[in-house]
C-alpha atoms as a PDB file:
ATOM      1  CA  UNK A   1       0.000   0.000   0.000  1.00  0.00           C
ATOM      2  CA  UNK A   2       1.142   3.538  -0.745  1.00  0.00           C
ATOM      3  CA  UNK A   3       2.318   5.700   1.824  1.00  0.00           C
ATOM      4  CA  UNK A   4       0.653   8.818   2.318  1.00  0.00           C
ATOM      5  CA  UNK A   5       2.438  12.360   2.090  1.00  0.00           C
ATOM      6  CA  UNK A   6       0.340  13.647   4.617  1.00  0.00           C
ATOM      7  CA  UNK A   7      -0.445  12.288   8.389  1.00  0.00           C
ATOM      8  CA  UNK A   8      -4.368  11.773   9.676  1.00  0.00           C
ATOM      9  CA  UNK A   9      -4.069  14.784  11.458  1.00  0.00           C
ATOM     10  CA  UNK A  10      -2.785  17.196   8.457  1.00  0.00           C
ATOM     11  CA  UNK A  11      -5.582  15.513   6.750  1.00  0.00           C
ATOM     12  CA  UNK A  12      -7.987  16.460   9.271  1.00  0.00           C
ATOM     13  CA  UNK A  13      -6.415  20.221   9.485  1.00  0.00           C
ATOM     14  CA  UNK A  14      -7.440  20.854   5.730  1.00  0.00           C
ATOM     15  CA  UNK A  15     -10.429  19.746   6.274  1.00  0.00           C
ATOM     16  CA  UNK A  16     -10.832  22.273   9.066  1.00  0.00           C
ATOM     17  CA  UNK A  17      -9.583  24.759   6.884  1.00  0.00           C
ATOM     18  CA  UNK A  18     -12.781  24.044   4.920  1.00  0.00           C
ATOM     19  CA  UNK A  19     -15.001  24.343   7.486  1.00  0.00           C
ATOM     20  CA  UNK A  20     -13.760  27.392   8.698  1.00  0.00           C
ATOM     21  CA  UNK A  21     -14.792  28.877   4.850  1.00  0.00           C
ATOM     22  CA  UNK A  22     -11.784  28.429   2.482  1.00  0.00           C
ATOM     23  CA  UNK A  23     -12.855  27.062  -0.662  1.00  0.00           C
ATOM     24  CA  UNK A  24     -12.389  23.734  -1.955  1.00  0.00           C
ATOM     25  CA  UNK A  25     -10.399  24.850  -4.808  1.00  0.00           C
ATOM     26  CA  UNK A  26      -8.218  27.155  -2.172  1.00  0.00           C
ATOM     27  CA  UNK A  27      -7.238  24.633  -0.166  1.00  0.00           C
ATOM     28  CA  UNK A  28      -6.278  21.823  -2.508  1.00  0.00           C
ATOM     29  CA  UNK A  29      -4.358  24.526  -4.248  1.00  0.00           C
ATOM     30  CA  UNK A  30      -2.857  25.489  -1.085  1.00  0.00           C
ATOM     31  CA  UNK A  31      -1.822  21.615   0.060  1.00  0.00           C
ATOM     32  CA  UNK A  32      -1.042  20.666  -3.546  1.00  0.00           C
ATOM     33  CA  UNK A  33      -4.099  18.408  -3.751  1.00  0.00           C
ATOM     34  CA  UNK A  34      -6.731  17.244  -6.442  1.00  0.00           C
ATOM     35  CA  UNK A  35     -10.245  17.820  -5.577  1.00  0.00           C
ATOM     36  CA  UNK A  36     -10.939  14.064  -5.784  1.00  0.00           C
ATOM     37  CA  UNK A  37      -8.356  13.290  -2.762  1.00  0.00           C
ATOM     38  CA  UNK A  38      -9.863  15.930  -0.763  1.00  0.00           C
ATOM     39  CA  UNK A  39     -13.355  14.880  -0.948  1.00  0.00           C
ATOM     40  CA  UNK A  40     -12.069  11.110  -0.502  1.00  0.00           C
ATOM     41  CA  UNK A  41     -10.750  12.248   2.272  1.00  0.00           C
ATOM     42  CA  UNK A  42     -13.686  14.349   3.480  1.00  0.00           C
ATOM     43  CA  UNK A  43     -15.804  10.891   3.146  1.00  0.00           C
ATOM     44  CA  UNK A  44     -13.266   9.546   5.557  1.00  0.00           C
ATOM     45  CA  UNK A  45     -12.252  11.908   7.937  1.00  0.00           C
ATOM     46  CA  UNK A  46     -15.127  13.816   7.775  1.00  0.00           C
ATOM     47  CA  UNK A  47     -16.398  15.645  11.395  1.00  0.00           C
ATOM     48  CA  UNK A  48     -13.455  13.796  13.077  1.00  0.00           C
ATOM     49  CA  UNK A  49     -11.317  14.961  15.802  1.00  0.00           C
ATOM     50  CA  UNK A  50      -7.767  14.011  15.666  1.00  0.00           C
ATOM     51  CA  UNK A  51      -7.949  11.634  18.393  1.00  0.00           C
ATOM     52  CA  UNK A  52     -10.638   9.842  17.082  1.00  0.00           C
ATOM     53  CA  UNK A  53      -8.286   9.701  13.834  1.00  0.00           C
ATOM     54  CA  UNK A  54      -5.452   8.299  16.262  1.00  0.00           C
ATOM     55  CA  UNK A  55      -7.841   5.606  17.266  1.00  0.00           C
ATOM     56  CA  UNK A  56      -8.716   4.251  13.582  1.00  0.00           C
ATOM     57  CA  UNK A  57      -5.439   4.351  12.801  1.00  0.00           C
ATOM     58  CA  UNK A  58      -4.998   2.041  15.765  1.00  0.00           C
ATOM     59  CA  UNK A  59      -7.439  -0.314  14.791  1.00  0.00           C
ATOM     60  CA  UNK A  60      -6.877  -0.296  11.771  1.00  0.00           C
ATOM     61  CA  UNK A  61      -3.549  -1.658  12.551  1.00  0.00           C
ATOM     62  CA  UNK A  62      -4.616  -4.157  15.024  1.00  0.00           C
ATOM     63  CA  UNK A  63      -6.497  -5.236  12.679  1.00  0.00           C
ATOM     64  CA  UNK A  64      -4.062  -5.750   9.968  1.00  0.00           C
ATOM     65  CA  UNK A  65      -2.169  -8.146  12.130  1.00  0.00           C
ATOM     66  CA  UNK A  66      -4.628  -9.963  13.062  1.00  0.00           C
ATOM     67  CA  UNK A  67      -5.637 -10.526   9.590  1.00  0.00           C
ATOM     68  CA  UNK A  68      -2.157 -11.335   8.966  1.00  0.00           C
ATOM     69  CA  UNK A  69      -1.371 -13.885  11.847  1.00  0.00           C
ATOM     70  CA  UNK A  70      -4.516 -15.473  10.846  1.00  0.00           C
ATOM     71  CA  UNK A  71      -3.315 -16.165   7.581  1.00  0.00           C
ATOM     72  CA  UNK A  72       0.281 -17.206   8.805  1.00  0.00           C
ATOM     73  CA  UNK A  73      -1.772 -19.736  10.380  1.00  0.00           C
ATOM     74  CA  UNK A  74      -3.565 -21.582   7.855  1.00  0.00           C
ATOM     75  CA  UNK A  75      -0.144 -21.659   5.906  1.00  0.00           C
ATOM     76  CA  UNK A  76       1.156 -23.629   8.803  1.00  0.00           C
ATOM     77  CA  UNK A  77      -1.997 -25.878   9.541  1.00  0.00           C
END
């Protein structure tokens, strides 16, 4: 998976930057952004704070290894 060039919570700033009345256009010019990854991110970041961003992040993780240990073991059953 790609990394991202921006963290969950610079994410979530430009989003508040929307909020707060900049334009769409402004602040995907501003961030160097296309208007499709900001409103992909707006669908998933959308009215969050940035600890509830912390905490998806976290499960998100725990997640992924559990997905991944459960897969290591059917290779080994």
């Amino acid at each position: 998976m790609k990394r991202s060039r921006f963290t969950d919570e610079q994410i979530i700033g430009m989003l508040r930057e929307h909020e707060a009345g900049v334009t769409t256009a402004e602040v995907c010019r501003k961030h160097g952004i296309s208007d499709a990854t900001f409103y992909k991110w707006k669908a998933k970041f959308g009215g969050m704070q940035v600890s509830d961003a912390r905490k998806l992040k976290a499960l998100e993780e725990e997640n992924r290894k559990l997905v991944t240990s459960k897969n290591l073991s059917r290779i080994v059953s």
